[in-house]
Every structure is written in C-alpha cells, then in structure tokens.
C-alpha atoms as a PDB file:
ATOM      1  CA  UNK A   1     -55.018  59.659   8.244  1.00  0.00           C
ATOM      2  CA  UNK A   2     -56.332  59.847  11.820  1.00  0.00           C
ATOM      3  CA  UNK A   3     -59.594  58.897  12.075  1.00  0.00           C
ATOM      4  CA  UNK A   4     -61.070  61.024   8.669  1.00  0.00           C
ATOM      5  CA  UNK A   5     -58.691  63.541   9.192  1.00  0.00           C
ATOM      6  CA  UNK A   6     -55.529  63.698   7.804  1.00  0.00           C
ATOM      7  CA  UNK A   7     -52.090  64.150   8.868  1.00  0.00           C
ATOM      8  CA  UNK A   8     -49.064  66.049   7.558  1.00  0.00           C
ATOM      9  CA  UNK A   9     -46.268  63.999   8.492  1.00  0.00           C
ATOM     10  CA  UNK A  10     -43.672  67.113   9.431  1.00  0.00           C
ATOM     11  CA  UNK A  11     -40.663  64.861   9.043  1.00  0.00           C
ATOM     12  CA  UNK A  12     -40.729  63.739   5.236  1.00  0.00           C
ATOM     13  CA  UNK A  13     -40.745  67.230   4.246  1.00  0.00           C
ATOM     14  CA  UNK A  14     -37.068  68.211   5.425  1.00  0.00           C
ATOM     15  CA  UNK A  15     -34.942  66.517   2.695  1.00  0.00           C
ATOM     16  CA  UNK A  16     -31.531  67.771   4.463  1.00  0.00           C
ATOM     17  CA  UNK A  17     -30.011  66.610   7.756  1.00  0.00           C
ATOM     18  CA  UNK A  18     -29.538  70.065   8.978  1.00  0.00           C
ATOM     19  CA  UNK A  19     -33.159  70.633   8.655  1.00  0.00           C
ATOM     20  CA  UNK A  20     -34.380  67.599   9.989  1.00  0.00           C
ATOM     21  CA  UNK A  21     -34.957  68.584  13.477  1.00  0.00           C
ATOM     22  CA  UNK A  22     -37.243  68.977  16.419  1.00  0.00           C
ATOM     23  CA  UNK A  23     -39.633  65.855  16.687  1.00  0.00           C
ATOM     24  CA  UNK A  24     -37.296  64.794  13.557  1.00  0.00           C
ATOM     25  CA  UNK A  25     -34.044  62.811  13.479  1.00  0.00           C
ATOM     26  CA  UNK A  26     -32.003  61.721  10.553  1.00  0.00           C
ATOM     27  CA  UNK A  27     -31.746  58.439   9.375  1.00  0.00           C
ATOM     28  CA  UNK A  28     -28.074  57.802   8.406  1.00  0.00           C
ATOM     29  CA  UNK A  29     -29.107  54.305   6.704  1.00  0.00           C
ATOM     30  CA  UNK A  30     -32.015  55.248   4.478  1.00  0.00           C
ATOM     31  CA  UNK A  31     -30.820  59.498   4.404  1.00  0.00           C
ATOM     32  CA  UNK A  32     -34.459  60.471   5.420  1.00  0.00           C
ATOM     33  CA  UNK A  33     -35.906  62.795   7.672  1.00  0.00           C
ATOM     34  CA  UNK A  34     -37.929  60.242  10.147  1.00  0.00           C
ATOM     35  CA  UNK A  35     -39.991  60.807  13.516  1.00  0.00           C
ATOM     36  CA  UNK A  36     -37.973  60.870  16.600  1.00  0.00           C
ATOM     37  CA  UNK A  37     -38.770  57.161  17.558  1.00  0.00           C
ATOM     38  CA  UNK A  38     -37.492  56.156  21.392  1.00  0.00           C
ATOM     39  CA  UNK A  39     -36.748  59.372  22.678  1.00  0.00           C
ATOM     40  CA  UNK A  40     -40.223  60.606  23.575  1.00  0.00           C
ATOM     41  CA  UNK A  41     -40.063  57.782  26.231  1.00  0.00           C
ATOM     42  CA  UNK A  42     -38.773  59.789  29.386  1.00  0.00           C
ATOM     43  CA  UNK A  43     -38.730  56.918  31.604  1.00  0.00           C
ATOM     44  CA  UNK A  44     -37.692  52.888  31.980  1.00  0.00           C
ATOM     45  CA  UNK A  45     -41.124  51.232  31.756  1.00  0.00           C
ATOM     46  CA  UNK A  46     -42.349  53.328  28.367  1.00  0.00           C
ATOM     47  CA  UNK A  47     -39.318  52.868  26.489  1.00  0.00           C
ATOM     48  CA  UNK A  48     -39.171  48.749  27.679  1.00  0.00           C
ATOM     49  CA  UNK A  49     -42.851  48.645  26.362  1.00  0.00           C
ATOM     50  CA  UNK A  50     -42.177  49.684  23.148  1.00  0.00           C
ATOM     51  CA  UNK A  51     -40.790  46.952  20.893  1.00  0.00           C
ATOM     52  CA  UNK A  52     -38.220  49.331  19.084  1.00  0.00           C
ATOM     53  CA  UNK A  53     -36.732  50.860  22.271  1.00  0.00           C
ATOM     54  CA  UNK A  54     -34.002  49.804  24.275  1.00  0.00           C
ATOM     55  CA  UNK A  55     -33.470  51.318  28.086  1.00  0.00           C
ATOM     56  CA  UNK A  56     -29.864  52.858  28.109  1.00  0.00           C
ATOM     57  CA  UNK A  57     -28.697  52.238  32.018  1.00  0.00           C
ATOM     58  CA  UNK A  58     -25.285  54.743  32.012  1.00  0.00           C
ATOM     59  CA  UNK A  59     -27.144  57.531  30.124  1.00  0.00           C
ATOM     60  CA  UNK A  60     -30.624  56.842  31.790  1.00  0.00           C
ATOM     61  CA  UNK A  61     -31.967  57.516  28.349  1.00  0.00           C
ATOM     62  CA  UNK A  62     -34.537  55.541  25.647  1.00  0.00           C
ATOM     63  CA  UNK A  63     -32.591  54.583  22.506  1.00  0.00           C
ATOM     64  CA  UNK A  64     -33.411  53.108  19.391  1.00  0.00           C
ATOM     65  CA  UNK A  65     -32.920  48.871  19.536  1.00  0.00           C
ATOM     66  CA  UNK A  66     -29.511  48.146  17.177  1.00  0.00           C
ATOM     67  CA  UNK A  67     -30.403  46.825  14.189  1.00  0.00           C
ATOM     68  CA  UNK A  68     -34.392  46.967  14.174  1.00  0.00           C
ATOM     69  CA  UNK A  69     -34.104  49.559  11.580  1.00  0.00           C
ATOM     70  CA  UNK A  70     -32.882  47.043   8.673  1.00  0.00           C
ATOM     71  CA  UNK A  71     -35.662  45.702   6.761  1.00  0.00           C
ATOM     72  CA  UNK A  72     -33.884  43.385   4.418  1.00  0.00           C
ATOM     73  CA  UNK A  73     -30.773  41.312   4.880  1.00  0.00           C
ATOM     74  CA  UNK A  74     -28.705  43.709   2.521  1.00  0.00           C
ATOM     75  CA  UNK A  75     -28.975  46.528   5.270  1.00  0.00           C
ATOM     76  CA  UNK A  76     -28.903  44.607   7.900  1.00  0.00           C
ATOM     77  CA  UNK A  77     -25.879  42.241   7.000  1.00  0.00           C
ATOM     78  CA  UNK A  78     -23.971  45.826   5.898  1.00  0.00           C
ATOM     79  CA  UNK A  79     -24.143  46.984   9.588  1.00  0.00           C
ATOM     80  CA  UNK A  80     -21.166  45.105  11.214  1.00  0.00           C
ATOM     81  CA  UNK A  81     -23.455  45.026  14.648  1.00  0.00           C
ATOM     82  CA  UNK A  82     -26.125  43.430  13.131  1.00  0.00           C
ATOM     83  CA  UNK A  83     -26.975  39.560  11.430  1.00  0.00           C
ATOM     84  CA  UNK A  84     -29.993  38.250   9.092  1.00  0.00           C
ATOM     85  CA  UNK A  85     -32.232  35.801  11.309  1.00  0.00           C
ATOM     86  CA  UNK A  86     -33.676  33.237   9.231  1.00  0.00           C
ATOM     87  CA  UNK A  87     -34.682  30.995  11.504  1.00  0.00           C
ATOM     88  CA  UNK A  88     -38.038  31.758  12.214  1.00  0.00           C
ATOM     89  CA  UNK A  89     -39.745  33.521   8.974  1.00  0.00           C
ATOM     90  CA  UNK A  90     -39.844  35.889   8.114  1.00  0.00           C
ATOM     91  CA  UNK A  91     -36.144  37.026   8.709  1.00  0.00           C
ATOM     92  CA  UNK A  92     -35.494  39.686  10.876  1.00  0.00           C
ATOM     93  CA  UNK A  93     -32.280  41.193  11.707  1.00  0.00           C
ATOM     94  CA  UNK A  94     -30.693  40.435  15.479  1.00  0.00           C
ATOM     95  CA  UNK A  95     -27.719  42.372  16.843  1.00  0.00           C
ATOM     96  CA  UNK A  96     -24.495  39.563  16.986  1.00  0.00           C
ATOM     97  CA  UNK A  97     -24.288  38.397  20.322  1.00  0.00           C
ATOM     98  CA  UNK A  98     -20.917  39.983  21.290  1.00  0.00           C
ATOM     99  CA  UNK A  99     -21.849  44.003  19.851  1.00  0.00           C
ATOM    100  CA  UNK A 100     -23.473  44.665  22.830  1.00  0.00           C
ATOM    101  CA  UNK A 101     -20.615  45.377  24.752  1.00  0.00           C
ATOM    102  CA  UNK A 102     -19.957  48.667  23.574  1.00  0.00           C
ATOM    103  CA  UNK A 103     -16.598  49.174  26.009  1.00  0.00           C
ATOM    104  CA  UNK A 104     -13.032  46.720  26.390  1.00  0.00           C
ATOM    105  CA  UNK A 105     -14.085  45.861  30.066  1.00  0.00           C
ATOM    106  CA  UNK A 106     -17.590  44.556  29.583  1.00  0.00           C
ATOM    107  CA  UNK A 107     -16.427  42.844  26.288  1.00  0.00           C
ATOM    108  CA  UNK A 108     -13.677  40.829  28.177  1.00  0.00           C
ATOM    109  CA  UNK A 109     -16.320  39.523  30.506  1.00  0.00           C
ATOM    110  CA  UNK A 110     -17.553  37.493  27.752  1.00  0.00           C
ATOM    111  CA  UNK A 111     -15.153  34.414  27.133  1.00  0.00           C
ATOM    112  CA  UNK A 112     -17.104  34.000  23.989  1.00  0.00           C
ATOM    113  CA  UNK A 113     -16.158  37.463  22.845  1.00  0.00           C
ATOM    114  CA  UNK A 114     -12.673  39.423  22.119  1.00  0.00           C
ATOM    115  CA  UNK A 115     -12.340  43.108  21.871  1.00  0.00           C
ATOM    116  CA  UNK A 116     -10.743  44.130  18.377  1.00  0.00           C
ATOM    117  CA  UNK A 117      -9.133  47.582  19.389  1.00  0.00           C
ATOM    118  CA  UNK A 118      -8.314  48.776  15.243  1.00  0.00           C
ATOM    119  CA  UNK A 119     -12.513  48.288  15.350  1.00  0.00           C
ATOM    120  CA  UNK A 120     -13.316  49.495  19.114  1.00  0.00           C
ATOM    121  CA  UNK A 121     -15.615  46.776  18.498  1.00  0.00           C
ATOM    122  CA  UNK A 122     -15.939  43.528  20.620  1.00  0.00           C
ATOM    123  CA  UNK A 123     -16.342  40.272  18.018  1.00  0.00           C
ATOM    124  CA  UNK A 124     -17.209  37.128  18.642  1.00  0.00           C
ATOM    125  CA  UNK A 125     -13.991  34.730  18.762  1.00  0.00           C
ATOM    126  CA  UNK A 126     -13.425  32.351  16.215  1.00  0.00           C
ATOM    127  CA  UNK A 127     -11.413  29.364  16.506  1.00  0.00           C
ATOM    128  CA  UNK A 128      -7.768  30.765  15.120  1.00  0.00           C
ATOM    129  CA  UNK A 129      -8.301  33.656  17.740  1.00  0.00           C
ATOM    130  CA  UNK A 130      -9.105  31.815  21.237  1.00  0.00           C
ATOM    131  CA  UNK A 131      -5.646  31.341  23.077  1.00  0.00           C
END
C-alpha cells in the first residue's frame, strides 16, 4: 500500500530467473524475483546514502553491500565472505575483514590477510599460515 492505494509489486510475480528482469534482479540466495536494489543510484552520494549500497570505485557503479542480504546466521555464515555479528544485538551479518580485497595485489597489502589462489579469495591468516 501507498498511501490507500495499493501496489502490485512487479517483481514477486516472475517465479523464473529468465523472467525476472527490468526493475527486477534475481536473488541467487533466496531464488526470488526481488526489486533492483542499488542500481537505481546513478551517482556516489545516492548510493553512499543508502544503507544497503556500496560505491564501486573501478566500475563507477552502485552495488549491493556483501552480506546485508543474510538475515539469519545460517545464510550468512554459508557465504564464505560473510560472518554472524553478535556483538551488539541483534546479530547482523559483517563481511570478514580480509574479503574485501577482491584481487591478489590489494589482498597482499594487508599483512593480516593471504590470498588463497585454489579460492581466488583473500583469507585472513591464521597462525600455521604466517611465515
């Protein structure tokens, strides 16, 4: 509803990822049609005032946040980026502090972090894996 009118919500009626388009985008964690969340957002101050968004330097684009999407620490724990905050309730779930280096070069920065290439994912170093 929108005031005392209501709404069709376009997205929940495509039930197919090839269908899901337009103002649509599929949801690979929940397999739903959803509305195109960051996207819209065609410039660095819009997308950094919305709480979900994320401004993308290299691609000069508005992309969804990692890891905002999980709503429970099932989801959130099953995406290898991503950790269950419980220290401030309610949880929430954070991206791990070295999975936002998406690249070798910018991982290796990072003392704290090592770059696993099997994974192309950079990892936070434990104490068996720091020379």
């Amino acid at each position: 509803w929108r005031g005392s009118t209501c709404v069709v919500k376009p997205c929940v009626m495509h039930t197919t990822q090839p269908d899901c388009t337009g103002d649509c985008e599929w949801n690979t964690t929940t397999l739903k049609c959803t509305p195109v969340k960051c996207t819209p957002h065609a410039d660095k101050p819009s997308c950094k005032a919305d709480v979900l968004c994320q401004w993308e330097e290299v691609s000069s684009k508005c992309e969804v946040r990692p890891c905002v999407e999980h709503t429970n620490d099932r989801m959130c724990n099953a995406d290898k980026k991503c950790h269950w905050d419980t220290t401030a309730a309610p949880g929430s779930c954070q991206l791990l502090p070295c999975a936002r280096y998406e690249n070798e070069t910018t991982c290796d920065l990072d003392t704290s972090c090592k770059w696993v290439g099997a994974e192309a994912a950079c990892v936070k170093k434990t104490c068996h894996t720091i020379p």
